[in-house]
Protein backbone atom coordinates (compact mmCIF):
# COMPACT_ATOMS: atom_id res chain seq x y z
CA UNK A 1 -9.79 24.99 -18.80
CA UNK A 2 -7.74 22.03 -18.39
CA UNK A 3 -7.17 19.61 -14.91
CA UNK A 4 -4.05 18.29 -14.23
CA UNK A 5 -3.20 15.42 -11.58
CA UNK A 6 0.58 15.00 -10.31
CA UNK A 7 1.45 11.79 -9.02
CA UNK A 8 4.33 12.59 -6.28
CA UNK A 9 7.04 10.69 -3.93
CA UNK A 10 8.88 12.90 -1.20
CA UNK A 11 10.56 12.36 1.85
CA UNK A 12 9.07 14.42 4.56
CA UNK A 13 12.02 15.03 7.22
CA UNK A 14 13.27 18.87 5.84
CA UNK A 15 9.10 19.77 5.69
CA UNK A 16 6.65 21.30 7.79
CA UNK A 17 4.53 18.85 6.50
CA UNK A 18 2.25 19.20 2.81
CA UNK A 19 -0.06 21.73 3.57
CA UNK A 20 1.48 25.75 2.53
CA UNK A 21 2.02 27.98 5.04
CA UNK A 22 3.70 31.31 5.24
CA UNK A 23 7.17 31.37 5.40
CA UNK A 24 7.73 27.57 6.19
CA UNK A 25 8.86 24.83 4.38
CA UNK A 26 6.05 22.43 3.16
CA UNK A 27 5.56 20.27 0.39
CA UNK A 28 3.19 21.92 -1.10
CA UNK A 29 4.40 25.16 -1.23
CA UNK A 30 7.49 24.22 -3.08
CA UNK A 31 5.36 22.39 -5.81
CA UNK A 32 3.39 25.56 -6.36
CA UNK A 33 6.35 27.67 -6.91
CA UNK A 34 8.34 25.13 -8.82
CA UNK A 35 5.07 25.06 -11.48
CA UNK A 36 4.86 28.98 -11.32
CA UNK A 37 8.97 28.77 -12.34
CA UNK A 38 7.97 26.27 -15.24
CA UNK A 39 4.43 27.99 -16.35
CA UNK A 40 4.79 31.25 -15.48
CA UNK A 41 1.71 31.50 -13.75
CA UNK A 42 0.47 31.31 -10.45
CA UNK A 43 -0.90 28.01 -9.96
CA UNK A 44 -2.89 26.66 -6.82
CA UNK A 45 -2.77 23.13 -6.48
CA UNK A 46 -5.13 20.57 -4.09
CA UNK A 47 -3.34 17.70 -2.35
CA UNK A 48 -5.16 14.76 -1.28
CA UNK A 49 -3.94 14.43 2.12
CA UNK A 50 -2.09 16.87 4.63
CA UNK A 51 0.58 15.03 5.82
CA UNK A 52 1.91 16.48 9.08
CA UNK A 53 5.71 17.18 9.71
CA UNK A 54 8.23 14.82 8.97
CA UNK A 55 5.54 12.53 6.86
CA UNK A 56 6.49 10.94 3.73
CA UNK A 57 4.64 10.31 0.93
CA UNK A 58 4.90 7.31 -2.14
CA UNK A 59 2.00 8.50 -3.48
CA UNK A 60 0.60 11.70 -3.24
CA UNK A 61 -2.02 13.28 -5.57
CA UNK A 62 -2.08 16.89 -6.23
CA UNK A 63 -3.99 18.47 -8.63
CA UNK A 64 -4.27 21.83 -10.42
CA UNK A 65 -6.27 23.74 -13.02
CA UNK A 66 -4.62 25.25 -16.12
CA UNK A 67 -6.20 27.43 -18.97
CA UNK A 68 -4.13 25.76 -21.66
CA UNK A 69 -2.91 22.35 -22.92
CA UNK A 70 0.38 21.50 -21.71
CA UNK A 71 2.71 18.71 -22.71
CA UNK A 72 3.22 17.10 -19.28
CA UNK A 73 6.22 14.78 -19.82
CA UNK A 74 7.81 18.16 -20.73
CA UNK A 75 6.52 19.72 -17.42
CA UNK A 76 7.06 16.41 -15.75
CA UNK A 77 10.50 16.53 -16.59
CA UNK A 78 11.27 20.70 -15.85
CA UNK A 79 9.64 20.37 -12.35
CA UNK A 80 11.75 17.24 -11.81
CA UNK A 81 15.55 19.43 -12.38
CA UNK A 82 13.72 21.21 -9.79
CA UNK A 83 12.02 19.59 -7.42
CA UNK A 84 14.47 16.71 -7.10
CA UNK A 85 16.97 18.50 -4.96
CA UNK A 86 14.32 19.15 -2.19
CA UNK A 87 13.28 15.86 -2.12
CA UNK A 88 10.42 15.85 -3.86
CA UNK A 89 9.47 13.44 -7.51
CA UNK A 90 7.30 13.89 -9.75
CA UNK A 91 6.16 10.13 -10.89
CA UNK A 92 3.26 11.33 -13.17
CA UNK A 93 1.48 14.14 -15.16
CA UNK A 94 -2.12 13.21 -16.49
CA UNK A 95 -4.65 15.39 -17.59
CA UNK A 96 -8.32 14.20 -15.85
CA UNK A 97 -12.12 15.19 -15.57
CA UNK A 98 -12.74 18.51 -14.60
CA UNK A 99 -14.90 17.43 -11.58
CA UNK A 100 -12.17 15.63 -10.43
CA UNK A 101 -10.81 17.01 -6.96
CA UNK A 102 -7.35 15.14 -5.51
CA UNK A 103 -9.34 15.23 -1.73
CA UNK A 104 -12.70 15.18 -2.80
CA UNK A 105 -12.79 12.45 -4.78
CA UNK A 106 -10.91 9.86 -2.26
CA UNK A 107 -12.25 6.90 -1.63
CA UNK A 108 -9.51 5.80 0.97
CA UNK A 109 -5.99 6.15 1.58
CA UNK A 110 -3.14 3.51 2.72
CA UNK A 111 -0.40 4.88 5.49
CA UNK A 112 2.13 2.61 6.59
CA UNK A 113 4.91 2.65 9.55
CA UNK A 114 8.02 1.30 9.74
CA UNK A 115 9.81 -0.20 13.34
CA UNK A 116 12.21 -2.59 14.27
CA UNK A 117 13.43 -3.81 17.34
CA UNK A 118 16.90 -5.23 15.51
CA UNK A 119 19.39 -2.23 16.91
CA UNK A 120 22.22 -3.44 14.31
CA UNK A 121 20.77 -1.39 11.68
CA UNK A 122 19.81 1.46 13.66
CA UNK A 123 22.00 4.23 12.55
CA UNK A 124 21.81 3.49 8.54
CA UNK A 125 17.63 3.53 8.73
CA UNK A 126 16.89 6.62 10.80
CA UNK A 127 14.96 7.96 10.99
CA UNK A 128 13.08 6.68 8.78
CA UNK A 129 12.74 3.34 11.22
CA UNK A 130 11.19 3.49 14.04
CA UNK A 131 13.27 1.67 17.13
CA UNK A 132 11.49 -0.21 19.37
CA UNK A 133 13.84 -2.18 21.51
CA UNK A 134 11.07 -4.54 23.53
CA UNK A 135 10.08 -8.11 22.76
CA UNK A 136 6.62 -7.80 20.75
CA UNK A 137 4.59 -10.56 20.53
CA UNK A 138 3.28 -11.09 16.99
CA UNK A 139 -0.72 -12.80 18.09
CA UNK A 140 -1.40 -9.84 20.24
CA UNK A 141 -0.59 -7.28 17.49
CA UNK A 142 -2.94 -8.76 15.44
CA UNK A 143 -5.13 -9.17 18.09
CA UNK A 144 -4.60 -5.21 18.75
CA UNK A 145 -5.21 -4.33 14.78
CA UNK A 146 -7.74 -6.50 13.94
CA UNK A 147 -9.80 -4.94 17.25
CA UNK A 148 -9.09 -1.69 15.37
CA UNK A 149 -10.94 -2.33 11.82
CA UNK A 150 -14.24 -1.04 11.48
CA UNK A 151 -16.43 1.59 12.05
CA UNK A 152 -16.26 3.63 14.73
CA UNK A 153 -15.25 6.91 16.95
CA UNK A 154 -11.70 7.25 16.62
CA UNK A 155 -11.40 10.47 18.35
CA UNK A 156 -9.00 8.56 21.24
CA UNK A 157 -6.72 8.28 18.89
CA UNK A 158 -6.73 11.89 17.86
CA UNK A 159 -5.77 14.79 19.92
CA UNK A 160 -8.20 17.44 18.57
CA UNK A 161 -9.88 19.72 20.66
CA UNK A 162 -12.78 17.40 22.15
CA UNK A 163 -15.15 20.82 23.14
CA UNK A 164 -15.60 20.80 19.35
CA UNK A 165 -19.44 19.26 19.18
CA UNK A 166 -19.49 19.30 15.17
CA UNK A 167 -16.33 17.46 14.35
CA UNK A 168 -16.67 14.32 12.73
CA UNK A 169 -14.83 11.19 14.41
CA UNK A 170 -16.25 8.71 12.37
CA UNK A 171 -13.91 6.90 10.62
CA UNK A 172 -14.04 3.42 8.60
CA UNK A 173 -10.83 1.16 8.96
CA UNK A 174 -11.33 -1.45 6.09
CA UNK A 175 -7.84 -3.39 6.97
CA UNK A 176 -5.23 -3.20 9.34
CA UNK A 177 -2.10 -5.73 9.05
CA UNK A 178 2.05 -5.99 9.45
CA UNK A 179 4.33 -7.53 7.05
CA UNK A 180 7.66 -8.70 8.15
CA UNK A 181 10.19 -7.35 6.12
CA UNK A 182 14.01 -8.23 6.90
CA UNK A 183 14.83 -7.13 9.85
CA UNK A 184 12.02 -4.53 9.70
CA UNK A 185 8.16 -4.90 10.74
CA UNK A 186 5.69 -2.58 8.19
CA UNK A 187 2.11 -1.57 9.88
CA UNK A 188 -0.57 -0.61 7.08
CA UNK A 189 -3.55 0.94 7.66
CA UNK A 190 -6.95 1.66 4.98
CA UNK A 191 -9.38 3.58 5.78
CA UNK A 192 -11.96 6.18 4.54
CA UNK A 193 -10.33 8.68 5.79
CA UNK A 194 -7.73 9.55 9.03
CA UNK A 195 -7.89 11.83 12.04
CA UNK A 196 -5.27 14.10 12.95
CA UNK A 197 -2.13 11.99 14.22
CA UNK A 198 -4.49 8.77 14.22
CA UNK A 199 -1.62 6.47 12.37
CA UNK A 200 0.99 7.41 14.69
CA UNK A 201 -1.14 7.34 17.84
CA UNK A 202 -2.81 3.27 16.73
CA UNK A 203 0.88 2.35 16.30
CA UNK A 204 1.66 3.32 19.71
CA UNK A 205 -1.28 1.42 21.35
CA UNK A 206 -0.58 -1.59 18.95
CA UNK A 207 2.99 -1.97 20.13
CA UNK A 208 2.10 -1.52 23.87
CA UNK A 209 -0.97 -4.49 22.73
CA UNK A 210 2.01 -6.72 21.47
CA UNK A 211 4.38 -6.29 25.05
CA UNK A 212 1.25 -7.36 26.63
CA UNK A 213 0.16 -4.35 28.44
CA UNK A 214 -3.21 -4.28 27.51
CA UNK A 215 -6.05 -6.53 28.44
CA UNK A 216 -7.66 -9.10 25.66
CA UNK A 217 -11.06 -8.19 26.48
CA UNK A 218 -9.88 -4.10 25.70
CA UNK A 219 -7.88 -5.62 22.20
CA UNK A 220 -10.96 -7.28 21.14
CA UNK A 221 -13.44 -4.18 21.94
CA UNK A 222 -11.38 -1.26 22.38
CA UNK A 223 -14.35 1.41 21.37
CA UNK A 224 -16.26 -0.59 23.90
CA UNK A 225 -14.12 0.14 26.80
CA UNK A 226 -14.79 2.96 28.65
CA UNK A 227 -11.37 4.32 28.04
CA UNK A 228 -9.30 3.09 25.48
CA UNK A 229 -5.34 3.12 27.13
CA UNK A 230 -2.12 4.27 25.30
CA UNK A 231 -3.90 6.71 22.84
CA UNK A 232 -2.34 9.70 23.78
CA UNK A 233 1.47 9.18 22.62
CA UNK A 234 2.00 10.55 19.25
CA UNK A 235 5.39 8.39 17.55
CA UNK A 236 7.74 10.25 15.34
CA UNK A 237 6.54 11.26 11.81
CA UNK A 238 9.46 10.21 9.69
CA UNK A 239 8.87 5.95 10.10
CA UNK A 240 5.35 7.32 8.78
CA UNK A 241 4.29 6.91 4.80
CA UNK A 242 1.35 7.83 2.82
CA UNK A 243 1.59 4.56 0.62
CA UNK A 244 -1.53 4.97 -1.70
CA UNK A 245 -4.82 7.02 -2.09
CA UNK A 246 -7.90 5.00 -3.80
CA UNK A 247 -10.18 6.65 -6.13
C-alpha cells in the first residue's frame, strides 16, 4: 500500500466549499472523481482543512492511499487536463509515510483575508477583495490582532451550537499581522487549529477595532471581557485563503 499527498491551489467561488457532499459541488468531490477517471479506482482522499463556501485555497493538502506505485508527474499532469477547468491545480504529487494523515498530522495552518478601502479597483478584484469603504486606523488593528494571539476560548468568534458541553474551543493563535500590499491590506492568521467561521468573524471585529469602535481596555483583553463585541458577523468567504498548512 502506497500514500500519496497532493499539494493543491483552487479558487473557491463555484464550490460548496472542500468537504464532499451529495449532489453539490465541493472541492473535494471533484478531486475524487477526477483520480477515479485517471486510476480507475475509487479513491477516498483526506483534506487537511474544510474550507467553507466560497474559500480558496494556495495550499491545500489532500492525501490518499493507493495499492500500487504510480508515476505521479504522470498523474499530476492527467488530473491537471482535468481539474484545471473547474478551478482547481494540482502543484504536487509525493509519495509519504504511511502514518501520515493530511489533518492529523497538522501542526498549524495560515488563512489570510484580503480588503481594501481604495473603491477604484473594486470591480476588477471581486470578489476576491473585500470592500471596506471606512477610514481604518492602522495602531488599533494591531492593537485588535495582537489582543487576539494566544491561547484561549475562541468560541465568540464561532457560531457553533454553544449547548454542546464537549466541544473544544481551545484554540492557540501563534501570530496575527497585516501587510500592506498596493492598494490592498492582507490579514494573516496561525494557529493550531480554527473554529468554524473564526477567520472571517476576527476580521470583522478587527476592522470595527481599527474605526475605533471598540474600547482599548476590550483590544488589549478581549477573552477577559465579559462579552467580547462584533463577533457575530460572518464576512464573505471569497477575500478568504487557506495560505499554508505546517507539518
Amino acid at each position: 500500500m502506497k500514500n500519496y499527498l497532493l499539494r493543491v491551489q483552487y479558487i473557491g467561488r463555484n464550490f460548496y466549499g472542500f468537504q464532499k457532499q451529495k449532489e453539490i459541488l465541493t472541492v473535494q468531490g471533484i478531486i475524487e472523481d477526477s483520480l477515479w477517471k485517471v486510476l480507475r479506482r475509487p479513491i477516498v482522499t483526506y483534506g487537511s482543512a474544510r474550507t467553507d463556501r466560497g474559500v480558496n485555497a494556495l495550499n491545500q493538502y489532500i492525501n490518499f492511499y493507493f495499492p500500487d506505485e504510480i508515476n505521479t508527474s504522470n498523474i499530476q499532469s492527467k488530473l491537471n487536463s482535468i481539474l484545471l477547468k473547474s478551478d482547481i491545480f494540482i502543484k504536487e504529487i509525493r509519495e509519504v509515510d504511511l502514518n501520515f494523515h493530511a489533518r492529523k498530522s497538522a501542526r498549524g495552518k495560515i488563512y489570510a483575508y484580503i480588503f481594501s478601502d481604495n473603491p477604484e479597483y473594486a470591480l476588477f478584484l471581486k470578489p476576491n477583495v473585500y470592500f471596506y469603504r471606512v477610514p481604518i486606523e492602522k495602531q488599533l488593528v494591531e492593537l485588535a490582532l495582537s489582543g487576539l494571539k494566544g491561547r484561549h476560548n475562541f468560541s465568540s468568534f464561532s457560531n457553533r451550537d454553544r449547548s454542546q458541553h464537549d466541544r473544544n474551543d481551545i484554540c492557540e493563535l501563534f501570530e496575527a499581522g497585516f501587510i500592506e500590499k498596493d492598494f490592498v491590506t492582507i490579514l494573516y492568521f496561525y494557529a493550531d487549529r480554527f473554529l468554524y467561521h473564526m477567520v472571517r468573524r476576527m476580521v470583522y471585529y478587527v476592522l470595527k477595532a481599527g474605526q475605533g469602535k471598540i474600547s482599548r481596555g476590550i483590544l488589549e483583553d478581549p477573552f477577559g471581557a465579559s462579552e467580547i463585541p462584533y463577533t457575530r458577523q460572518v464576512l464573505p468567504g471569497e477575500p478568504l485563503f487557506l495560505v499554508e498548512v505546517i507539518y
